[in-house]
C-alpha atoms as a PDB file:
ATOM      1  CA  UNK A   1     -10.031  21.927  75.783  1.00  0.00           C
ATOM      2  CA  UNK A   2      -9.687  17.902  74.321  1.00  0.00           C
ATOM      3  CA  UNK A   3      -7.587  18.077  71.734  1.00  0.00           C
ATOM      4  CA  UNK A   4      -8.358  15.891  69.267  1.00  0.00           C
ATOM      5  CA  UNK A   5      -6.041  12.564  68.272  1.00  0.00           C
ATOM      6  CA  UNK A   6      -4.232  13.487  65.311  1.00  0.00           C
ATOM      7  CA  UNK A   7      -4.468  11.303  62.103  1.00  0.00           C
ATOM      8  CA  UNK A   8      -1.810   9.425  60.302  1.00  0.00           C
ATOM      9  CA  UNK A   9      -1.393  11.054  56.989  1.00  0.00           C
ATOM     10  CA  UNK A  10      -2.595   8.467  54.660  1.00  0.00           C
ATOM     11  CA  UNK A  11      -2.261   7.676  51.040  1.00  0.00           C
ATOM     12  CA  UNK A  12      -3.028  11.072  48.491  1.00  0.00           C
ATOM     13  CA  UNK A  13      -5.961  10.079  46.370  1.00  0.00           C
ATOM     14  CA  UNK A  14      -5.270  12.016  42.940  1.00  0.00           C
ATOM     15  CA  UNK A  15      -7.999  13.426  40.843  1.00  0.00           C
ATOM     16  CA  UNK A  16      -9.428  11.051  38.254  1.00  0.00           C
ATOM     17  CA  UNK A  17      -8.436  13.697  35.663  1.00  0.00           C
ATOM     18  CA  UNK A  18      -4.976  13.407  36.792  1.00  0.00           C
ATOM     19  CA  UNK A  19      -5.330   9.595  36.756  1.00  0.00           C
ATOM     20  CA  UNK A  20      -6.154   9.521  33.381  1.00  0.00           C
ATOM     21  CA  UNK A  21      -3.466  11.472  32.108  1.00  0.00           C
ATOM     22  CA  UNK A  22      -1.199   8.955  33.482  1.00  0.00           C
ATOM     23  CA  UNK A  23      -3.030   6.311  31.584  1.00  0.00           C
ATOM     24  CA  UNK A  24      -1.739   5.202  27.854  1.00  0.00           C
ATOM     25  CA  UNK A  25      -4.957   6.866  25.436  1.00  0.00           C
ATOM     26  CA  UNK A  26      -6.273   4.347  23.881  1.00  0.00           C
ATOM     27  CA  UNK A  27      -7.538   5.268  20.145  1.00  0.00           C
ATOM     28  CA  UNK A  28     -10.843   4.587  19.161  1.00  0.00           C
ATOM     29  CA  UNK A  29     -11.261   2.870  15.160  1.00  0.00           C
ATOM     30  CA  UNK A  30     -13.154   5.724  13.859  1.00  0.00           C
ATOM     31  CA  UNK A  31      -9.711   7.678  14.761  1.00  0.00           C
ATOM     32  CA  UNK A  32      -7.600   5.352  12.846  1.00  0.00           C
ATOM     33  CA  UNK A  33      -7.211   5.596   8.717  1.00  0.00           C
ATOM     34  CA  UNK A  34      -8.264   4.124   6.574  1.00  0.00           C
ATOM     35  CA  UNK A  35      -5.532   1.891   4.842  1.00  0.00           C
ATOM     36  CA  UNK A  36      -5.077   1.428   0.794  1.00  0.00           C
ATOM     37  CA  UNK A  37      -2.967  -0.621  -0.787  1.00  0.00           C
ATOM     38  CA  UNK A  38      -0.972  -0.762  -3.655  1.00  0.00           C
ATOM     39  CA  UNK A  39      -0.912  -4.694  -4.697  1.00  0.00           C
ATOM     40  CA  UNK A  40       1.673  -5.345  -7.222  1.00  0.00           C
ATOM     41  CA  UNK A  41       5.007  -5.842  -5.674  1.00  0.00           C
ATOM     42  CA  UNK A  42       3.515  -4.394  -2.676  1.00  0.00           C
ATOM     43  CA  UNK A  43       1.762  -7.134  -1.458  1.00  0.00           C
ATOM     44  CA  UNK A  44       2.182  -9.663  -4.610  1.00  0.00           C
ATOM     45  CA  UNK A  45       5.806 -11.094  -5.380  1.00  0.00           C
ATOM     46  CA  UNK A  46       6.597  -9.750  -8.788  1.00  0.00           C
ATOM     47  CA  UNK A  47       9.838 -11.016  -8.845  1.00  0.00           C
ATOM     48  CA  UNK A  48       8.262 -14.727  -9.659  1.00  0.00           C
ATOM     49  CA  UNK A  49       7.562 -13.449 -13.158  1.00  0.00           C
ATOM     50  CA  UNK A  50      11.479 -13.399 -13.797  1.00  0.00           C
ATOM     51  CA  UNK A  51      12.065 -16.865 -14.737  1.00  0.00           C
ATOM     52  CA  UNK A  52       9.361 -16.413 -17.971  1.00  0.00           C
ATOM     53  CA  UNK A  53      11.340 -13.076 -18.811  1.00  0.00           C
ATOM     54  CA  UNK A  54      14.780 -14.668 -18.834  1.00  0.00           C
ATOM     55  CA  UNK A  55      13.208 -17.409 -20.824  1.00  0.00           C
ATOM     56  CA  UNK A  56      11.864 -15.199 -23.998  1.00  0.00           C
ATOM     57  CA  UNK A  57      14.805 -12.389 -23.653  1.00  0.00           C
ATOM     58  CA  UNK A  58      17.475 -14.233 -22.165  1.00  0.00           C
ATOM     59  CA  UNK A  59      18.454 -11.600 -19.748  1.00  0.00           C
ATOM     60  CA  UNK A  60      17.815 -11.550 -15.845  1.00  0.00           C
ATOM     61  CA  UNK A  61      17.094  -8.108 -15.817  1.00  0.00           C
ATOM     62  CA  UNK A  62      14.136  -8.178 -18.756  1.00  0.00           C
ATOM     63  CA  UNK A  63      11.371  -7.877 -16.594  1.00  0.00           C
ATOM     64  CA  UNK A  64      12.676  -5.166 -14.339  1.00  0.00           C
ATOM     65  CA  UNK A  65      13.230  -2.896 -18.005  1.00  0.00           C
ATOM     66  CA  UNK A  66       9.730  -4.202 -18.845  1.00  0.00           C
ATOM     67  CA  UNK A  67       7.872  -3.450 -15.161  1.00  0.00           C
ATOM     68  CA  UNK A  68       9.844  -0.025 -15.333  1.00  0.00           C
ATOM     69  CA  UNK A  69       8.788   1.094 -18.538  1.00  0.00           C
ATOM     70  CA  UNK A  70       5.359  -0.255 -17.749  1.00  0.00           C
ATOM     71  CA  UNK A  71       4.766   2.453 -15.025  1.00  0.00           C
ATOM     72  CA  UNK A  72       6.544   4.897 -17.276  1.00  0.00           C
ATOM     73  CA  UNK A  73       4.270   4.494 -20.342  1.00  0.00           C
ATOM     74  CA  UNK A  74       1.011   4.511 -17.822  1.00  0.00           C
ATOM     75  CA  UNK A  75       2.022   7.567 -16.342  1.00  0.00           C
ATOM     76  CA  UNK A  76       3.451   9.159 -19.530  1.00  0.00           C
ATOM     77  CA  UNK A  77      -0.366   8.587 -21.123  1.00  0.00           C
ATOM     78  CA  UNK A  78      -1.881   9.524 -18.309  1.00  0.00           C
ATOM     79  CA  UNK A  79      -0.287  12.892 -18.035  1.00  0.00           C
ATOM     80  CA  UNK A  80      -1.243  13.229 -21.787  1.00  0.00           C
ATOM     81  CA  UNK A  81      -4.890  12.539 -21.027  1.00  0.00           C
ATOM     82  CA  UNK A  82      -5.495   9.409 -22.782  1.00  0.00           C
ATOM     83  CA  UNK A  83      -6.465   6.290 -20.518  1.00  0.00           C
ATOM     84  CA  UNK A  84      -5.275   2.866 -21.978  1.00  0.00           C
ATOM     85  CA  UNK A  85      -6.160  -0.159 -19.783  1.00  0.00           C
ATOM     86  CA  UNK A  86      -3.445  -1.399 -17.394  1.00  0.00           C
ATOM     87  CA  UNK A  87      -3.301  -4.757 -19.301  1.00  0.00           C
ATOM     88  CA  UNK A  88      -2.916  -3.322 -22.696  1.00  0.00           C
ATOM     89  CA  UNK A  89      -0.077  -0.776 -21.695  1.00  0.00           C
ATOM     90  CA  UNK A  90       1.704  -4.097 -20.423  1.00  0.00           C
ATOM     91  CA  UNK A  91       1.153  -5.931 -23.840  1.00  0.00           C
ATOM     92  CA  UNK A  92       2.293  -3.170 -25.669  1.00  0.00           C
ATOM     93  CA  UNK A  93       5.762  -2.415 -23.568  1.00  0.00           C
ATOM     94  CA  UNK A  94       6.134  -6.205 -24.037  1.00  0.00           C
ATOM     95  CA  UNK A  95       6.037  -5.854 -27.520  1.00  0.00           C
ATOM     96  CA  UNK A  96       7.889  -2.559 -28.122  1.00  0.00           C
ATOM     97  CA  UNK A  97      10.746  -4.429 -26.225  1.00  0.00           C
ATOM     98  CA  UNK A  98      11.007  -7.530 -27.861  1.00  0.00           C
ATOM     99  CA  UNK A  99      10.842  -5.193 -31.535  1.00  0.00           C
ATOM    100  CA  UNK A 100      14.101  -3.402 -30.200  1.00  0.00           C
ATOM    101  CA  UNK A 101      15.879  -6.491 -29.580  1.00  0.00           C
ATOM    102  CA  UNK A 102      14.865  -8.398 -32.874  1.00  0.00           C
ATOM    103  CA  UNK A 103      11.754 -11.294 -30.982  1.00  0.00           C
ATOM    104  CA  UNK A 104       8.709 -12.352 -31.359  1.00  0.00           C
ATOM    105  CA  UNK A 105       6.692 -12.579 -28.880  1.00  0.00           C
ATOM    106  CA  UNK A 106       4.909 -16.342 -29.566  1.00  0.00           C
ATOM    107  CA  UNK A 107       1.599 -16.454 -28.125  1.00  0.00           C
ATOM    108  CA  UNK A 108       2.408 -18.991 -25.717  1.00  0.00           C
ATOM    109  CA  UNK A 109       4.582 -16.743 -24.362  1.00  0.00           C
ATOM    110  CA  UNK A 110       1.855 -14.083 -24.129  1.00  0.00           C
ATOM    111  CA  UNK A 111      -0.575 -17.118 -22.141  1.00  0.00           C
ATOM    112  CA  UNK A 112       1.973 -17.631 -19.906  1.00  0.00           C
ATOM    113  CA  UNK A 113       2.847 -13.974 -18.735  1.00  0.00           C
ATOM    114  CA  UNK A 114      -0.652 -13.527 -18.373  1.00  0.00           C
ATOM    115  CA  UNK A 115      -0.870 -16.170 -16.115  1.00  0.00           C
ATOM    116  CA  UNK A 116       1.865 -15.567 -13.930  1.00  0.00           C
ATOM    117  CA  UNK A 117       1.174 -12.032 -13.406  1.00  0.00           C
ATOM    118  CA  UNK A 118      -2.166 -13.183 -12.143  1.00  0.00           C
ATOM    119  CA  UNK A 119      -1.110 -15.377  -9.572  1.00  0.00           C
ATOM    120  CA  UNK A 120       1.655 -13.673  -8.598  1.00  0.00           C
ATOM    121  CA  UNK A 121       1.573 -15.286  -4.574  1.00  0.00           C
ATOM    122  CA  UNK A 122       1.621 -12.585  -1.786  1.00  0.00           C
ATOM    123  CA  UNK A 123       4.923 -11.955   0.100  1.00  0.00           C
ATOM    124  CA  UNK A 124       5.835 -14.609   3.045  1.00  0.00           C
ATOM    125  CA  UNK A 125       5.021 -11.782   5.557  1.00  0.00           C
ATOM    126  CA  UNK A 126       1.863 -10.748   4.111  1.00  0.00           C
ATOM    127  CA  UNK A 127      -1.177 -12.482   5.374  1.00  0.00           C
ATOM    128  CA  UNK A 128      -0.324 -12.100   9.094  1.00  0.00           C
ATOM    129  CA  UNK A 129       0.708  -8.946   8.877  1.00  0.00           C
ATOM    130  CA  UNK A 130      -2.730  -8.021   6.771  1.00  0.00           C
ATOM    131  CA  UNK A 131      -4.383 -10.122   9.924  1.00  0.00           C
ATOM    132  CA  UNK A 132      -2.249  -8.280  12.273  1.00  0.00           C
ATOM    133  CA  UNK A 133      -3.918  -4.692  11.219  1.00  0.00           C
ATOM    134  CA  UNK A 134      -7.059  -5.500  11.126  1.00  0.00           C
ATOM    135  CA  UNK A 135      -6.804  -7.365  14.759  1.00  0.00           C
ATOM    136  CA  UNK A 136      -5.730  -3.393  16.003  1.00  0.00           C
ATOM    137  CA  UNK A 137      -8.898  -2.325  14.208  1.00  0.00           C
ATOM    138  CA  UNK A 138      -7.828  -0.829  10.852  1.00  0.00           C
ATOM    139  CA  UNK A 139     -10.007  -1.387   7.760  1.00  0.00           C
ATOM    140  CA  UNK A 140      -8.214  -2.332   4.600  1.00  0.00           C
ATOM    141  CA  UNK A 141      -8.639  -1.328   1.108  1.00  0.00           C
ATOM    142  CA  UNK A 142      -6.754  -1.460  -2.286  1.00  0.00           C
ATOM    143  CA  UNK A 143      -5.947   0.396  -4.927  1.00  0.00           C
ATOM    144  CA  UNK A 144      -3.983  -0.486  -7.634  1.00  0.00           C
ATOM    145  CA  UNK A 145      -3.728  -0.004 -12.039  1.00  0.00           C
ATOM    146  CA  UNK A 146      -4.983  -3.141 -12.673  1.00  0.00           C
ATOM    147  CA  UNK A 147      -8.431  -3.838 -13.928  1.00  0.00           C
ATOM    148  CA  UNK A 148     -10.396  -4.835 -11.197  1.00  0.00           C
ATOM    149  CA  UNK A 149     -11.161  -8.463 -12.599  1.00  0.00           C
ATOM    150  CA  UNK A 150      -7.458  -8.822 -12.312  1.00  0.00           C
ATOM    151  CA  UNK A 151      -6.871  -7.700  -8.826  1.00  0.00           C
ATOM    152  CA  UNK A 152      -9.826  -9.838  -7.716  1.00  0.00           C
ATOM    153  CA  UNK A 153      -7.830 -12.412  -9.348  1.00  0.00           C
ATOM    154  CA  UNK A 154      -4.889 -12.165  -7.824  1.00  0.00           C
ATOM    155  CA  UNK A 155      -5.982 -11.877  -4.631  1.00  0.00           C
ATOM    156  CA  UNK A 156      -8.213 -14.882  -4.378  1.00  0.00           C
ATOM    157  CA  UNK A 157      -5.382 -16.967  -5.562  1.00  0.00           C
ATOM    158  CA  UNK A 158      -3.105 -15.426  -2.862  1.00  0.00           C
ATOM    159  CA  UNK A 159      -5.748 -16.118  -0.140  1.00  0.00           C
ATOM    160  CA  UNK A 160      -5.818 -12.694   0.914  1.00  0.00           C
ATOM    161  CA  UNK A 161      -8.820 -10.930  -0.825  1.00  0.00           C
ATOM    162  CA  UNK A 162     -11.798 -11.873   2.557  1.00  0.00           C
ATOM    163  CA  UNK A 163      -9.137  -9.268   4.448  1.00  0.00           C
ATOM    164  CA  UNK A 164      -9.868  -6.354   2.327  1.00  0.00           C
ATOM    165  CA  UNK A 165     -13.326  -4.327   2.716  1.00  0.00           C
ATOM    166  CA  UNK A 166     -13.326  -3.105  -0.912  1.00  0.00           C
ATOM    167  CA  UNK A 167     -11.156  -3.123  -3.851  1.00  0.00           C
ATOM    168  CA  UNK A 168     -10.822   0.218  -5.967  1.00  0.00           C
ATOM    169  CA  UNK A 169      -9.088   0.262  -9.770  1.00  0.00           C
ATOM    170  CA  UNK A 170      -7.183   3.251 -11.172  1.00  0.00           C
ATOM    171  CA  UNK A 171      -9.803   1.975 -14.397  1.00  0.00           C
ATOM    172  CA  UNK A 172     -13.016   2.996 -12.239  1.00  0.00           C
ATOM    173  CA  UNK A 173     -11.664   7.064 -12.609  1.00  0.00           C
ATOM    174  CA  UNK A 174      -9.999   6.238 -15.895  1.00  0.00           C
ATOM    175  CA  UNK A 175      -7.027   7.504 -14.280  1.00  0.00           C
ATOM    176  CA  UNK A 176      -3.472   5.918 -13.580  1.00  0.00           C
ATOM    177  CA  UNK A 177      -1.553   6.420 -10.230  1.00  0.00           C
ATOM    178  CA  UNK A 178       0.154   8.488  -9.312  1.00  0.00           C
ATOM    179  CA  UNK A 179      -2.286  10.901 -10.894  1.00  0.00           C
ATOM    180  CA  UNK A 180      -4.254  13.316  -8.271  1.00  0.00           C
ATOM    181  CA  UNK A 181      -7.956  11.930  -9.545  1.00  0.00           C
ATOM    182  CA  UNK A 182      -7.150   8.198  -8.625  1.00  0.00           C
ATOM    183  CA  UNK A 183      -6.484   9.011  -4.780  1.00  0.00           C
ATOM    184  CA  UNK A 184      -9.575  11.299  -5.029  1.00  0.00           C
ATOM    185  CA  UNK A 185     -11.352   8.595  -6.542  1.00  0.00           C
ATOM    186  CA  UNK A 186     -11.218   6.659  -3.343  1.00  0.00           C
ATOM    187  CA  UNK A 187     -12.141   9.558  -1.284  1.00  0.00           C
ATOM    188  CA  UNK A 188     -15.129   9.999  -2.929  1.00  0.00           C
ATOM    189  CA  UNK A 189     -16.845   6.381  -2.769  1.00  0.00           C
ATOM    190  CA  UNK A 190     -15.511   5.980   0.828  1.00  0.00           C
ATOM    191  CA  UNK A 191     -17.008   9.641   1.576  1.00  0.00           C
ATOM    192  CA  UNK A 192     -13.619  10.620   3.657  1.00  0.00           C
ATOM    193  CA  UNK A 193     -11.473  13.448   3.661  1.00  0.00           C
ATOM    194  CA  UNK A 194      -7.615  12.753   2.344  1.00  0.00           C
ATOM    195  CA  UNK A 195      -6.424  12.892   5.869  1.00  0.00           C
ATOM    196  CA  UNK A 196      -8.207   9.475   7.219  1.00  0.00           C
ATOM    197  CA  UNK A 197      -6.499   7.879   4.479  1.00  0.00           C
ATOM    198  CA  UNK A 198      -2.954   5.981   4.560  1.00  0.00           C
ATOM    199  CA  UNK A 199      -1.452   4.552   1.489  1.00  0.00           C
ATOM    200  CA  UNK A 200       1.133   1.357   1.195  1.00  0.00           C
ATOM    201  CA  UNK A 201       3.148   0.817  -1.227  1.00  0.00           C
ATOM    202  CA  UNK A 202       6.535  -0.253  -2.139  1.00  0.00           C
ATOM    203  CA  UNK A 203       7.014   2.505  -4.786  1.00  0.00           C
ATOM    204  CA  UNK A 204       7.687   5.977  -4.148  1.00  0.00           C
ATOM    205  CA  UNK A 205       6.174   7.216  -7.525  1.00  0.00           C
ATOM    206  CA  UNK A 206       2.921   5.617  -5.338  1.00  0.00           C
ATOM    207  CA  UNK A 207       3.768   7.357  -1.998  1.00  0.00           C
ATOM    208  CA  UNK A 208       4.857  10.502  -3.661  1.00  0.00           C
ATOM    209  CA  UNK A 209       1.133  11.041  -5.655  1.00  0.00           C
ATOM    210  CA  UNK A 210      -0.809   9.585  -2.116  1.00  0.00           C
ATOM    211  CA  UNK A 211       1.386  12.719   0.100  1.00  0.00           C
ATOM    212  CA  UNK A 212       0.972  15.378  -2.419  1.00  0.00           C
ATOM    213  CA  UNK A 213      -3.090  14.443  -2.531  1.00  0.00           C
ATOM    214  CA  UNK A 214      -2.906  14.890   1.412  1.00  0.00           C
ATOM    215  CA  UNK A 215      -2.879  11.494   2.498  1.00  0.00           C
ATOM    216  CA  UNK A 216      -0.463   9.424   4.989  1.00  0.00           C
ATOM    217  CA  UNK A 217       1.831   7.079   3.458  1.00  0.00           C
ATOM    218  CA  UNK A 218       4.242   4.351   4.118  1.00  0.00           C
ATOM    219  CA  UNK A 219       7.395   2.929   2.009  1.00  0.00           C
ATOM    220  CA  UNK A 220       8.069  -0.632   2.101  1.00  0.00           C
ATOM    221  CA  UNK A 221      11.416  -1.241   0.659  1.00  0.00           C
ATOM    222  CA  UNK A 222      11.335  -4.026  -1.210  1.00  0.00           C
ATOM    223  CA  UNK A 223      13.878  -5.337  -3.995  1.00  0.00           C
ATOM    224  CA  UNK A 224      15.360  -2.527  -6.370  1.00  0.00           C
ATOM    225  CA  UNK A 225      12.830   0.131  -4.173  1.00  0.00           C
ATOM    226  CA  UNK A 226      13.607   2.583  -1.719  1.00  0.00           C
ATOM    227  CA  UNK A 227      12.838   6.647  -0.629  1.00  0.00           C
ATOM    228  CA  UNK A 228      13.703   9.329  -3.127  1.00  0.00           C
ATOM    229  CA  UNK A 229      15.215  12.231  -2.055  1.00  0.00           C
ATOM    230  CA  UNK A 230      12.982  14.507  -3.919  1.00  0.00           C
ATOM    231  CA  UNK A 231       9.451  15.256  -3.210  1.00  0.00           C
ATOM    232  CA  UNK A 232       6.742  14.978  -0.675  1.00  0.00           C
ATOM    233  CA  UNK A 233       7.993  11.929   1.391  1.00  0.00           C
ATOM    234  CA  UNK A 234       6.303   8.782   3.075  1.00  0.00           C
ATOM    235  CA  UNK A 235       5.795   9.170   6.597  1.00  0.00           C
ATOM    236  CA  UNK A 236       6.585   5.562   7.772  1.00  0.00           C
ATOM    237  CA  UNK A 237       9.333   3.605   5.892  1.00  0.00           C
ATOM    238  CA  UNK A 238      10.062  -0.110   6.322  1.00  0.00           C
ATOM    239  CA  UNK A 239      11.524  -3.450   5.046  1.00  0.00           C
ATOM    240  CA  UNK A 240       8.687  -4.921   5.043  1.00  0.00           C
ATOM    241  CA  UNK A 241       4.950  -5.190   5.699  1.00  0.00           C
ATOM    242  CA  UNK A 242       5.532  -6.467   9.144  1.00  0.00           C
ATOM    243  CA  UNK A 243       7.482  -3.457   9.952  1.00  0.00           C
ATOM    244  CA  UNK A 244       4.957  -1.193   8.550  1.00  0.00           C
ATOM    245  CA  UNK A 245       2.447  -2.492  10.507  1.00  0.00           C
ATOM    246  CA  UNK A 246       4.557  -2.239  13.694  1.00  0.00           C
ATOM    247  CA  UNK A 247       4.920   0.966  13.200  1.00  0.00           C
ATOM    248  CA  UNK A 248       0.960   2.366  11.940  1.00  0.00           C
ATOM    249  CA  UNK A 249      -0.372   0.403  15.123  1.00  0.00           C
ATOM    250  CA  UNK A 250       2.123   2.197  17.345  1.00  0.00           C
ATOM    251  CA  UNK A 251       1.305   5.327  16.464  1.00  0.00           C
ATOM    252  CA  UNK A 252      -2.535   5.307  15.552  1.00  0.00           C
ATOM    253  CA  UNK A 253      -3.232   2.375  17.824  1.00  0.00           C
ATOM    254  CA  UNK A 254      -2.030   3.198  21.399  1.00  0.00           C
ATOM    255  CA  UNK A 255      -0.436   6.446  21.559  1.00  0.00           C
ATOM    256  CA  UNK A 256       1.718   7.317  24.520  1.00  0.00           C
ATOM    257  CA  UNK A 257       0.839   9.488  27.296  1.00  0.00           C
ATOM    258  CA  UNK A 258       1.581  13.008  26.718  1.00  0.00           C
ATOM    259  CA  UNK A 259       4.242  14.572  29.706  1.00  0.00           C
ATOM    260  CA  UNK A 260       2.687  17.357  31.547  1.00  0.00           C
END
C-alpha cells in the first residue's frame, strides 16, 4: 500500500472564542456611568474669592471659616427639614461672621462677593480633562447647591457649560447635599438606577452622601481636602481632575483581559 506523504505540521489556528479572550474588551457607552459633578471647588477655583475676604476681615483664612460654615449651616437646615436657598445661607454665614467679630458688611462688599463667586474660573486642568471624558464616551452632568441660574452662570463664564448634557440644583428637590433625596433627585429625571451613576467632587461630605445613596464616587484632593477615615469611601481618589479621569477611563473604558 502508498503511503501517503506526510504533512508539515503547520501553524494551530485557535478558536475565535479563544481569540477573543485574548483581546482587551472594549466597553460599550451605555456600560459606562453616568458622571455628576460637584462644581464649586470641584471644578471652579474657590480659592480666588480670598483676596475680597482678607480685604473685609483682614485674615487669610476668612473665607475658608466662611465656606466651612457655609456647608455646615446647609446641611445643619437640611437635616432639620427646612430648605433655605444656597445664596441666602451664604449671606447669612457672611453676616453672622462679621457680627462676631464687630463689621459691617458694606454693600459693596456684598456686590463684590457676589460677583466673584460667580465667576469663579475653572481649575487649569479642567476643560481638557472635561474634553478628555467625553472623547472616551462618558456623558457629563452636574449637581451642585447652587441655584441653577448661578451654576449656569458660572459655567458660561468658565467656558465649560456646552460640555455638560444637563445641569441639576440641590433647589430643584429642595434638598441640600449630602442629603439622600438630592442624589435621588438625579436618578429620577435621568430615569437610572444609583449604580450607572459616578459622582466628583473634591469634598468628602459630597462623596460620602453619593456612596451611601449607592453610587460610584471619586475624591479629588484639592487645597485643605482630602479622604476621611470614617464612612462609606470614594472609590477613585486623585490630585486632580486629570488624574480622575485617568483613572474612570481605565477602568470603565478599556478593561483588561481577564486570565483564564
Amino acid at each position: 500500500m502508498t503511503s501517503r506523504p506526510r504533512q508539515l505540521a503547520g501553524p494551530r489556528m485557535l478558536p475565535f472564542t479563544v481569540i477573543a479572550r485574548i483581546e482587551p474588551e472594549i466597553c460599550s457607552m451605555s456600560d459606562l456611568p453616568l458622571i455628576v459633578f460637584d462644581v464649586n471647588e470641584t471644578l471652579l477655583d474657590l480659592e480666588t474669592m480670598a483676596p475680597t475676604f482678607e480685604c473685609i476681615f483682614g485674615d487669610k483664612s476668612a473665607m475658608r471659616l466662611w465656606f466651612a460654615n457655609f456647608i455646615m449651616y446647609s446641611a445643619a437646615l437640611t437635616v432639620a427639614g427646612q430648605y433655605v436657598p444656597f445664596t441666602d445661607i451664604g449671606a447669612a454665614v457672611m453676616k453672622m461672621l462679621a457680627g462676631t467679630r464687630g463689621i459691617t458688611i458694606k454693600d459693596a462688599d456684598k456686590k463684590e462677593l457676589t460677583e466673584k463667586f460667580s465667576t469663579m474660573p475653572p481649575y487649569p486642568e479642567v476643560p481638557a480633562a472635561l474634553r478628555k471624558l467625553r472623547s472616551a464616551g462618558f456623558r457629563l452632568f452636574t449637581l451642585t447647591d447652587n441655584l441653577l441660574e448661578v451654576q449656569t452662570r458660572q459655567l458660561t463664564h468658565g467656558g465649560i457649560v456646552d460640555l455638560f448634557e444637563r445641569r441639576f440644583s440641590a433647589d430643584g428637590v429642595k434638598h441640600h447635599k449630602p442629603s439622600p433625596q438630592a442624589y435621588t433627585y438625579v436618578e429620577k429625571e435621568l430615569l437610572v438606577k444609583p449604580s450607572q451613576l459616578c459622582l466628583i467632587a473634591c469634598h468628602t461630605w459630597d462623596t460620602l452622601g453619593a456612596v451611601a445613596a449607592g453610587w460610584e464616587a471619586a475624591l479629588i484632593r484639592r487645597v485643605g481636602n482630602d479622604v476621611l477615615g470614617v464612612g462609606p469611601q470614594p472609590h477613585f481618589v486623585g490630585d486632580d481632575l486629570n488624574d480622575v479621569s485617568d483613572q474612570l477611563i481605565a477602568r470603565h473604558v478599556t478593561k483588561q483581559p481577564s486570565r483564564r
